[in-house]
PDB file of N, CA and C in Angstrom:
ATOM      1  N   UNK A   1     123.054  71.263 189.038  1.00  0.00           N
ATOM      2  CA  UNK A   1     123.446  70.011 188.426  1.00  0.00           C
ATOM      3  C   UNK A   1     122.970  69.997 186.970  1.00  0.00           C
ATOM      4  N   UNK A   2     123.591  69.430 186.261  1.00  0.00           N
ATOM      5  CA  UNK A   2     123.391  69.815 184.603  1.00  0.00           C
ATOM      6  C   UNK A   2     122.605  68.159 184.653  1.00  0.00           C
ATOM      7  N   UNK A   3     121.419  68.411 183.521  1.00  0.00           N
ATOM      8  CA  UNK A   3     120.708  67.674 183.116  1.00  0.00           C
ATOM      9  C   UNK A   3     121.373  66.431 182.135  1.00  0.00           C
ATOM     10  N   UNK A   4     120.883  65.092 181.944  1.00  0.00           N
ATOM     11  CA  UNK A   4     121.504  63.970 181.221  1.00  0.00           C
ATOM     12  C   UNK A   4     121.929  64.971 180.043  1.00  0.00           C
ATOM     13  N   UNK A   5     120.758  65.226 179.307  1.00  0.00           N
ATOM     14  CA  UNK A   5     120.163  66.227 177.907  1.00  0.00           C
ATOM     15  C   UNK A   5     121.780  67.222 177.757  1.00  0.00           C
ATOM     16  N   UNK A   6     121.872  67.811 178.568  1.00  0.00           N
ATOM     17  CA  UNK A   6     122.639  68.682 178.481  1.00  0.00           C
ATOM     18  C   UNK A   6     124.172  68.282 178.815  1.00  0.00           C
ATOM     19  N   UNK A   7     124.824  67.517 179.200  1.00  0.00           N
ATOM     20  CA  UNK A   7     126.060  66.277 179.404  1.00  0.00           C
ATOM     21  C   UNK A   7     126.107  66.178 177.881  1.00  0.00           C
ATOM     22  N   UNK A   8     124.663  65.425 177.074  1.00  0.00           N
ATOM     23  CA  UNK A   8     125.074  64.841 175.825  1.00  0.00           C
ATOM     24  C   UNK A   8     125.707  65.933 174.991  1.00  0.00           C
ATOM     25  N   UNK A   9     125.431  67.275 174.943  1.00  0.00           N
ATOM     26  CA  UNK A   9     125.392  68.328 173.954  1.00  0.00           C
ATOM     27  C   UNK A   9     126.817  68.493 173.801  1.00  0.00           C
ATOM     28  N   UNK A  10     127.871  68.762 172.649  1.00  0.00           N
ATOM     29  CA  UNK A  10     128.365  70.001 172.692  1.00  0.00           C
ATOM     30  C   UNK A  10     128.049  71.181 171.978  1.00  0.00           C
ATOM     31  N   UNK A  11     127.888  72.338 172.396  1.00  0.00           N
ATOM     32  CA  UNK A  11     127.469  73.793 171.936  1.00  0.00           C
ATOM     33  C   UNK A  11     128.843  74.253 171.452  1.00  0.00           C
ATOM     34  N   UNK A  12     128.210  75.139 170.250  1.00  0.00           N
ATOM     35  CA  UNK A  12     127.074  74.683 169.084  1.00  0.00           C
ATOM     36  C   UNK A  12     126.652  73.850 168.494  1.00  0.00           C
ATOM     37  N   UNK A  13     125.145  73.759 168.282  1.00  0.00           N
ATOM     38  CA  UNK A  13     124.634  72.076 168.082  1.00  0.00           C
ATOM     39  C   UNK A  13     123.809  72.376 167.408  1.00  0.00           C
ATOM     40  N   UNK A  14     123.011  71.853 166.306  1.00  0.00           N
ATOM     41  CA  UNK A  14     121.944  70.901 165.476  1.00  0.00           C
ATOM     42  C   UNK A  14     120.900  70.816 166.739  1.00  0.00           C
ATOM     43  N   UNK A  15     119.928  70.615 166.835  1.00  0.00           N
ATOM     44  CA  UNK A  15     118.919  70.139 167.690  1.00  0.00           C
ATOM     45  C   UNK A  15     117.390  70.248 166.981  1.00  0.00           C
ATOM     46  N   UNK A  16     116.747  69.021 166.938  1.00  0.00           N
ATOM     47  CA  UNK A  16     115.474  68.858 166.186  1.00  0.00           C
ATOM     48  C   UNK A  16     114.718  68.805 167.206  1.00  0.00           C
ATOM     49  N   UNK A  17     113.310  69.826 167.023  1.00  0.00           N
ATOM     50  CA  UNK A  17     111.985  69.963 167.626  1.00  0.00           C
ATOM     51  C   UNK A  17     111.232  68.984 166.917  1.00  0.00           C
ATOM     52  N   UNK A  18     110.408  68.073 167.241  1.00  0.00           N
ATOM     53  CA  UNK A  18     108.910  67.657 167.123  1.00  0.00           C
ATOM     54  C   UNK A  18     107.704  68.205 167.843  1.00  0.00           C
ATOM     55  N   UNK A  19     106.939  68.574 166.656  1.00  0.00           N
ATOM     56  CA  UNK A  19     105.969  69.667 167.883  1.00  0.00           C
ATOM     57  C   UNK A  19     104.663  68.869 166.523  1.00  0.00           C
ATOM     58  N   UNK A  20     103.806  68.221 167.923  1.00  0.00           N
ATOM     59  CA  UNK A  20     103.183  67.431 167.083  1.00  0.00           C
ATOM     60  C   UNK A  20     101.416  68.224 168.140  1.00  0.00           C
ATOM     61  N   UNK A  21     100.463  68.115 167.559  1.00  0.00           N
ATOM     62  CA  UNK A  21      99.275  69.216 168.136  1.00  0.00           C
ATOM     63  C   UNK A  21      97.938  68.850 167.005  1.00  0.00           C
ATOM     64  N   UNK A  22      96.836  69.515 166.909  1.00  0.00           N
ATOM     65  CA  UNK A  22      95.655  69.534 166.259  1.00  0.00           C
ATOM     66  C   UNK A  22      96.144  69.980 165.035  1.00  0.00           C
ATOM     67  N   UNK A  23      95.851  69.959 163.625  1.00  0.00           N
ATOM     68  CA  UNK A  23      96.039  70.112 162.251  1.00  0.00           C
ATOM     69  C   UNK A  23      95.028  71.483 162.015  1.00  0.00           C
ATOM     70  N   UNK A  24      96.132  72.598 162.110  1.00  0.00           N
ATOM     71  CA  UNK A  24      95.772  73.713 162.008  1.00  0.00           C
ATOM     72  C   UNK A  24      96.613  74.620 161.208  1.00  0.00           C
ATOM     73  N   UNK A  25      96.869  74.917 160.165  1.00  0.00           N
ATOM     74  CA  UNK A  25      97.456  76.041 159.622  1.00  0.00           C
ATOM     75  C   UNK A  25      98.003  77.150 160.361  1.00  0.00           C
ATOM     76  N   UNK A  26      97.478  77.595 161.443  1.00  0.00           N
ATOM     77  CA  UNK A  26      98.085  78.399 161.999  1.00  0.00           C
ATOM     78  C   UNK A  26      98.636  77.754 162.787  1.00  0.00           C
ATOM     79  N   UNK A  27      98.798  76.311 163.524  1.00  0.00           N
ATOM     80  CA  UNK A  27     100.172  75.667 164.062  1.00  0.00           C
ATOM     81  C   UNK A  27     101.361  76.097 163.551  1.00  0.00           C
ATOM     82  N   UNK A  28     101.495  75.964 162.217  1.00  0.00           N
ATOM     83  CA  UNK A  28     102.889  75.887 161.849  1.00  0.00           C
ATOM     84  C   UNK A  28     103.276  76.849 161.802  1.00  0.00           C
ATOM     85  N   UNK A  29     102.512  78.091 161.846  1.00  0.00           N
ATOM     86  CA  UNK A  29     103.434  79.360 161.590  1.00  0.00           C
ATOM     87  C   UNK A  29     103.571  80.029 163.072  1.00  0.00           C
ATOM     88  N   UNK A  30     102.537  79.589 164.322  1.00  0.00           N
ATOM     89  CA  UNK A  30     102.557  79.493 165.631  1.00  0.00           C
ATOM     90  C   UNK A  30     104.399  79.171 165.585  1.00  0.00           C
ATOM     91  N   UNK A  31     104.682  77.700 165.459  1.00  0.00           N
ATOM     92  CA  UNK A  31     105.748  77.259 165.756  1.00  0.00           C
ATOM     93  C   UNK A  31     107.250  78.084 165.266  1.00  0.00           C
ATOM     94  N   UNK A  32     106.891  78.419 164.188  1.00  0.00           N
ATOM     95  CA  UNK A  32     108.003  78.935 163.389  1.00  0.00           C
ATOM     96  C   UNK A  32     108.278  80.386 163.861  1.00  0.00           C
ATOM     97  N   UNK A  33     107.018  81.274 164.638  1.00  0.00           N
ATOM     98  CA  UNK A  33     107.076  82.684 164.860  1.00  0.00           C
ATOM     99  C   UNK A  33     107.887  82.170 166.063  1.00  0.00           C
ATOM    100  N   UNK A  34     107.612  81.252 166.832  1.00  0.00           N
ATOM    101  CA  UNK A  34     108.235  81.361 168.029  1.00  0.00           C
ATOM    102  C   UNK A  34     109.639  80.795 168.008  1.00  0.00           C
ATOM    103  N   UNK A  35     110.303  80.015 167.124  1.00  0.00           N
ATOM    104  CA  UNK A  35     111.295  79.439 166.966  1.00  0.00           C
ATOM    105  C   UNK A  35     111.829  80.340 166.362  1.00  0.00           C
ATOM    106  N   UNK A  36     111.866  81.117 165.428  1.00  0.00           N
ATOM    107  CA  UNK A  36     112.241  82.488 165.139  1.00  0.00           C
ATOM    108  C   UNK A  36     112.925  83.682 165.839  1.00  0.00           C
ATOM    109  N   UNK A  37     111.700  83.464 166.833  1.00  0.00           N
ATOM    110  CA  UNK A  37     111.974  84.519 168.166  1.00  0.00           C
ATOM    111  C   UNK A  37     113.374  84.127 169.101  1.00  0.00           C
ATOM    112  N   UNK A  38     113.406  82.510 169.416  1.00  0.00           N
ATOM    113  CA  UNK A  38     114.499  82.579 169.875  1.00  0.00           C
ATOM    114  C   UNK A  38     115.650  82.015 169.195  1.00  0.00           C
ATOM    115  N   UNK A  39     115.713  81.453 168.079  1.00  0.00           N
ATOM    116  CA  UNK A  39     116.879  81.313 167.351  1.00  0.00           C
ATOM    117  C   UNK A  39     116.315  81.521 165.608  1.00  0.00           C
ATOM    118  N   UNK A  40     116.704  83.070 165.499  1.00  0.00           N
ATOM    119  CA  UNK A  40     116.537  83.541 164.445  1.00  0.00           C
ATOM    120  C   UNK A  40     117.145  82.653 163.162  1.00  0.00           C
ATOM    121  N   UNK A  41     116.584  82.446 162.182  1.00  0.00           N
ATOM    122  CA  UNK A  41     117.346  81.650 160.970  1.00  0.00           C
ATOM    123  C   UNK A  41     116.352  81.741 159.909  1.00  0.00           C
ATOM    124  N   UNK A  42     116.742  80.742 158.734  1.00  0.00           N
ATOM    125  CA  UNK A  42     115.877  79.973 157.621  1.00  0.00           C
ATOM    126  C   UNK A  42     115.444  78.902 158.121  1.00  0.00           C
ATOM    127  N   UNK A  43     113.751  78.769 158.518  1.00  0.00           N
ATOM    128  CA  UNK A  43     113.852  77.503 158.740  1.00  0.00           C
ATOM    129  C   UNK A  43     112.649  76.537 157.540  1.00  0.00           C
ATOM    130  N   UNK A  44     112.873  75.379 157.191  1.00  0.00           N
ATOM    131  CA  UNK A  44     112.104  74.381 156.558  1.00  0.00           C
ATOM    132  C   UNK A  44     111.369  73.378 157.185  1.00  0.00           C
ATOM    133  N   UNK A  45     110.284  73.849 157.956  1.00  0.00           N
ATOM    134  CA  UNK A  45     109.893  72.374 158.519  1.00  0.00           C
ATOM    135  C   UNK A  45     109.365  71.431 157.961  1.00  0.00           C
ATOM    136  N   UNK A  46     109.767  70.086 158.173  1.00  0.00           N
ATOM    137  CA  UNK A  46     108.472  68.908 157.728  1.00  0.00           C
ATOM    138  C   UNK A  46     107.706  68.833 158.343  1.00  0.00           C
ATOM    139  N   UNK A  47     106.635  68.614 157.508  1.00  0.00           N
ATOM    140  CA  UNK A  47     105.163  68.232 158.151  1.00  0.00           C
ATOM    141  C   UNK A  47     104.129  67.348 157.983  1.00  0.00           C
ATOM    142  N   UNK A  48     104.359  66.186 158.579  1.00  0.00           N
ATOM    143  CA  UNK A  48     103.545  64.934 158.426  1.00  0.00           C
ATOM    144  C   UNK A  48     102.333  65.264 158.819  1.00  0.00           C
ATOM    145  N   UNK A  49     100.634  64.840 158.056  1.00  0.00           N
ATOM    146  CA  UNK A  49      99.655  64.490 158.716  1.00  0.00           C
ATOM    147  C   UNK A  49      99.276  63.853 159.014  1.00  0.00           C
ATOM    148  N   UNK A  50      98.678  63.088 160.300  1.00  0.00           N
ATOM    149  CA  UNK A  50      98.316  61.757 160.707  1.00  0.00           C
ATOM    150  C   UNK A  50      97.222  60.890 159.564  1.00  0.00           C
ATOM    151  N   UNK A  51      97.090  59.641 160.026  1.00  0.00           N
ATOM    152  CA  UNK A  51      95.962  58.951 159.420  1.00  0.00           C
ATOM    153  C   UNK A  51      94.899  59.707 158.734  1.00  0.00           C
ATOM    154  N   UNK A  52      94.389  60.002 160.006  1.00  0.00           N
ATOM    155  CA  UNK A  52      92.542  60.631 159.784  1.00  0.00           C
ATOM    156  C   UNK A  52      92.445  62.329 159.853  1.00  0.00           C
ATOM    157  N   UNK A  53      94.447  62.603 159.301  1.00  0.00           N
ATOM    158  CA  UNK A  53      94.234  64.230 159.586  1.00  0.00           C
ATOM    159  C   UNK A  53      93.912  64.829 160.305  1.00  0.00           C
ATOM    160  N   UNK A  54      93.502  64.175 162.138  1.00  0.00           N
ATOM    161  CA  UNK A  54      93.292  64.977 163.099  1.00  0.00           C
ATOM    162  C   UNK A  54      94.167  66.004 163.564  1.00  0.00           C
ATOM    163  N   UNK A  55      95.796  64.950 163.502  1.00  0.00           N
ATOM    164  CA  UNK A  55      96.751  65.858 163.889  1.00  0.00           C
ATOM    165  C   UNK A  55      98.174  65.825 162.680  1.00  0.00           C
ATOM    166  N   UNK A  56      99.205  67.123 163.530  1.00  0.00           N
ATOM    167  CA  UNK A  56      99.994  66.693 162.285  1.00  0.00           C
ATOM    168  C   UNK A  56     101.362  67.309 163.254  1.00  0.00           C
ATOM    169  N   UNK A  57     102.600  66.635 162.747  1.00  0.00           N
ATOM    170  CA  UNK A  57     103.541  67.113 163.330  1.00  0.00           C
ATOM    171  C   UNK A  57     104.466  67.314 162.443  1.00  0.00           C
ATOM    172  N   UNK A  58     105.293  68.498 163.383  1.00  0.00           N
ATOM    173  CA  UNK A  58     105.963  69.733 162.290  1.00  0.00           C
ATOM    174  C   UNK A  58     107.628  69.427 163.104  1.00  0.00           C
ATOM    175  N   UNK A  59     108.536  68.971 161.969  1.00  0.00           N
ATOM    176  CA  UNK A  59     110.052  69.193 162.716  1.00  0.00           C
ATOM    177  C   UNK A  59     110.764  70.244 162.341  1.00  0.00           C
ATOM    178  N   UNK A  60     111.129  70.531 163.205  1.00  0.00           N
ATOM    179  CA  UNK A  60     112.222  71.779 163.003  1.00  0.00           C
ATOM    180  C   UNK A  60     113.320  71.619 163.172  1.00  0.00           C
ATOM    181  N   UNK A  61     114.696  71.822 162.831  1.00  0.00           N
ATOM    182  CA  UNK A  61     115.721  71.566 163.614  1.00  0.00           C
ATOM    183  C   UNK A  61     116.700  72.676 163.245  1.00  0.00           C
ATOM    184  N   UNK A  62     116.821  73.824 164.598  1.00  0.00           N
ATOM    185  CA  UNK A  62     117.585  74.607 164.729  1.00  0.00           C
ATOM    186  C   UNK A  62     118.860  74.487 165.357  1.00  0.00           C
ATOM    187  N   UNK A  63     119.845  75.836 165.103  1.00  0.00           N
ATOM    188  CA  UNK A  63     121.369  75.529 165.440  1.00  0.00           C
ATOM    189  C   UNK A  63     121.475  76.285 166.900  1.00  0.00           C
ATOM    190  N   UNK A  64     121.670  75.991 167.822  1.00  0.00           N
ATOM    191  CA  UNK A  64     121.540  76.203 169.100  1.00  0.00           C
ATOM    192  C   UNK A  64     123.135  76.633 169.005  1.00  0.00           C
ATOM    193  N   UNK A  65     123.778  77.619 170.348  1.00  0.00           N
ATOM    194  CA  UNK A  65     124.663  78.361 170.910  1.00  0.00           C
ATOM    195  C   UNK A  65     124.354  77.791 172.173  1.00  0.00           C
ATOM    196  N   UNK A  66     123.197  77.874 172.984  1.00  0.00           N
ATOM    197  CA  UNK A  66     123.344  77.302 174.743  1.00  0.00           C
ATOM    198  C   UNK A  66     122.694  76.608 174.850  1.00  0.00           C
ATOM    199  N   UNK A  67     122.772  75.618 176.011  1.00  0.00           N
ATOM    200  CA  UNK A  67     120.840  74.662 176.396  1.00  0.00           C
ATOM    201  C   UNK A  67     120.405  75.384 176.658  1.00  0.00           C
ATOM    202  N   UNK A  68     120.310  76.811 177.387  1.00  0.00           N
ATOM    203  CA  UNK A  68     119.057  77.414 177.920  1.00  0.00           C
ATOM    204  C   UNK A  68     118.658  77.994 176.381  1.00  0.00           C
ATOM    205  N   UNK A  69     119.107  78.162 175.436  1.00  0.00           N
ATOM    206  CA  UNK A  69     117.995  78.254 174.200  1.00  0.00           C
ATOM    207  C   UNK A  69     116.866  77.209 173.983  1.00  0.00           C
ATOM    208  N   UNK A  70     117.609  75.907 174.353  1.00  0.00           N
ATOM    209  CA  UNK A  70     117.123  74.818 173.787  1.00  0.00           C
ATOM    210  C   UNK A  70     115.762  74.133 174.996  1.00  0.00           C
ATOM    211  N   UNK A  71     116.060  74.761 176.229  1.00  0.00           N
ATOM    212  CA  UNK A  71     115.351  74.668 176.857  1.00  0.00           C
ATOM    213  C   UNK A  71     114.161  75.608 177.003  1.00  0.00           C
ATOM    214  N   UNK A  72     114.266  76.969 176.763  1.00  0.00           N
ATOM    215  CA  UNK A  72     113.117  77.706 176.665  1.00  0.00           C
ATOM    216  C   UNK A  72     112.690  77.764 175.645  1.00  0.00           C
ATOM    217  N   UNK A  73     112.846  77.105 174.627  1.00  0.00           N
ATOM    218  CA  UNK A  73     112.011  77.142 172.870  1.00  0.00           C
ATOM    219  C   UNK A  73     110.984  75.712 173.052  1.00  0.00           C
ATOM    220  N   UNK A  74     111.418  75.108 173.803  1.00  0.00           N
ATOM    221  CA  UNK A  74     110.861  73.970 174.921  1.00  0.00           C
ATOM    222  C   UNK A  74     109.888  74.473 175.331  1.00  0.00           C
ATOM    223  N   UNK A  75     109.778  75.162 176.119  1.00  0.00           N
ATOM    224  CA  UNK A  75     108.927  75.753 177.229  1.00  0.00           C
ATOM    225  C   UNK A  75     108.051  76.242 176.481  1.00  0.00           C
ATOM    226  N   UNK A  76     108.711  77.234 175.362  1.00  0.00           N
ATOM    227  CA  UNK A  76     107.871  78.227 174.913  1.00  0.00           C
ATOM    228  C   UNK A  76     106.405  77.463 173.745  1.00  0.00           C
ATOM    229  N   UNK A  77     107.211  76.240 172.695  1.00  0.00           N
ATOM    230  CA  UNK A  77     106.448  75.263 172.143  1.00  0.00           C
ATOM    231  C   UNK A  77     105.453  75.259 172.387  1.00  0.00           C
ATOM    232  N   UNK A  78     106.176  74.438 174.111  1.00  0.00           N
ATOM    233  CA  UNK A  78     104.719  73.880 174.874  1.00  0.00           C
ATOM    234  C   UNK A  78     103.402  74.309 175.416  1.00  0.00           C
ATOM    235  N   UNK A  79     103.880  75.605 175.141  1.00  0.00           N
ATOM    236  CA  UNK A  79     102.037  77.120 175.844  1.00  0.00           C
ATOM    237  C   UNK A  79     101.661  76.888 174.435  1.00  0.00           C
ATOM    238  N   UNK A  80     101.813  76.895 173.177  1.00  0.00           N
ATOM    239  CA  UNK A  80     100.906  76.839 172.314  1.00  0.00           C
ATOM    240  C   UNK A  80      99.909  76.054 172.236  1.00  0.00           C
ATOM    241  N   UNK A  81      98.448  76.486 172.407  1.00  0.00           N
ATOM    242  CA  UNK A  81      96.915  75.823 173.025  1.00  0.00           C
ATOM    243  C   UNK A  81      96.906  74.791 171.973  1.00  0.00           C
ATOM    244  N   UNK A  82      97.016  74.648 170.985  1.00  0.00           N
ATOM    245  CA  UNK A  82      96.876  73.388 169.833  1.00  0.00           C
ATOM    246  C   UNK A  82      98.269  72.578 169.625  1.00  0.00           C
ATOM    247  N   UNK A  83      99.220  72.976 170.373  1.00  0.00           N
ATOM    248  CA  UNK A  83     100.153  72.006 170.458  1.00  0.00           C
ATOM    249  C   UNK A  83      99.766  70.612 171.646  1.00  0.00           C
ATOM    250  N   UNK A  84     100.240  69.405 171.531  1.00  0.00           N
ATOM    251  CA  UNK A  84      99.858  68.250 172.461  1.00  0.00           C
ATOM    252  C   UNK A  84     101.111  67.976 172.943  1.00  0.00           C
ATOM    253  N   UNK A  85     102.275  67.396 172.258  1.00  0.00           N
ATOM    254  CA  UNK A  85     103.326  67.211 172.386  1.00  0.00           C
ATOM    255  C   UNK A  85     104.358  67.731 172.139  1.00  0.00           C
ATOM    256  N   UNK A  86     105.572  67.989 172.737  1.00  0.00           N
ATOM    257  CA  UNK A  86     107.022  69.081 172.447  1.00  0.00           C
ATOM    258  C   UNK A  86     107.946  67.460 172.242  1.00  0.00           C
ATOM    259  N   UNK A  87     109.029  66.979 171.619  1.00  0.00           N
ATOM    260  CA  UNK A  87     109.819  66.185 171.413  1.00  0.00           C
ATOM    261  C   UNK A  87     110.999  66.983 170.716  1.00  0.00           C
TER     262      UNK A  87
END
């Protein structure tokens, strides 16, 4: 059964990551090696830091071909130890 998420899509699509975690320099390039890995491109992320600079979140938004890209760059986000949240 296909997911709500995946009903909304048509492929090829635009799709923005929020990958929001501890304020670490090596977050962002964490995120980008792995977003890389599965949908190779140029990418520019923004990167907001919170209030008190504890944390900071980084958007990405890559051009997807299937949901199962969009679902395992998901997955994959989410094992990064200083990441908190995948959106």
């Amino acid at each position: 059964m296909k997911s709500k998420l995946e009903k909304l899509l048509n492929f090829p699509c635009s799709f923005t990551y929020k990958v929001i975690g501890f304020s670490n320099p090596e977050l962002i390039d964490n995120v980008i090696k792995i977003v890389q890995i599965h949908i190779p491109g140029d990418y520019v992320p923004q990167i907001k830091s919170s209030n008190k600079g504890k944390f900071i979140s980084i958007s990405v938004t890559v051009f997807a071909t299937t949901f199962s890209q969009i679902e395992n760059l998901y997955i994959e986000l989410s094992k990064i130890n200083t990441v908190r949240i995948v959106l």
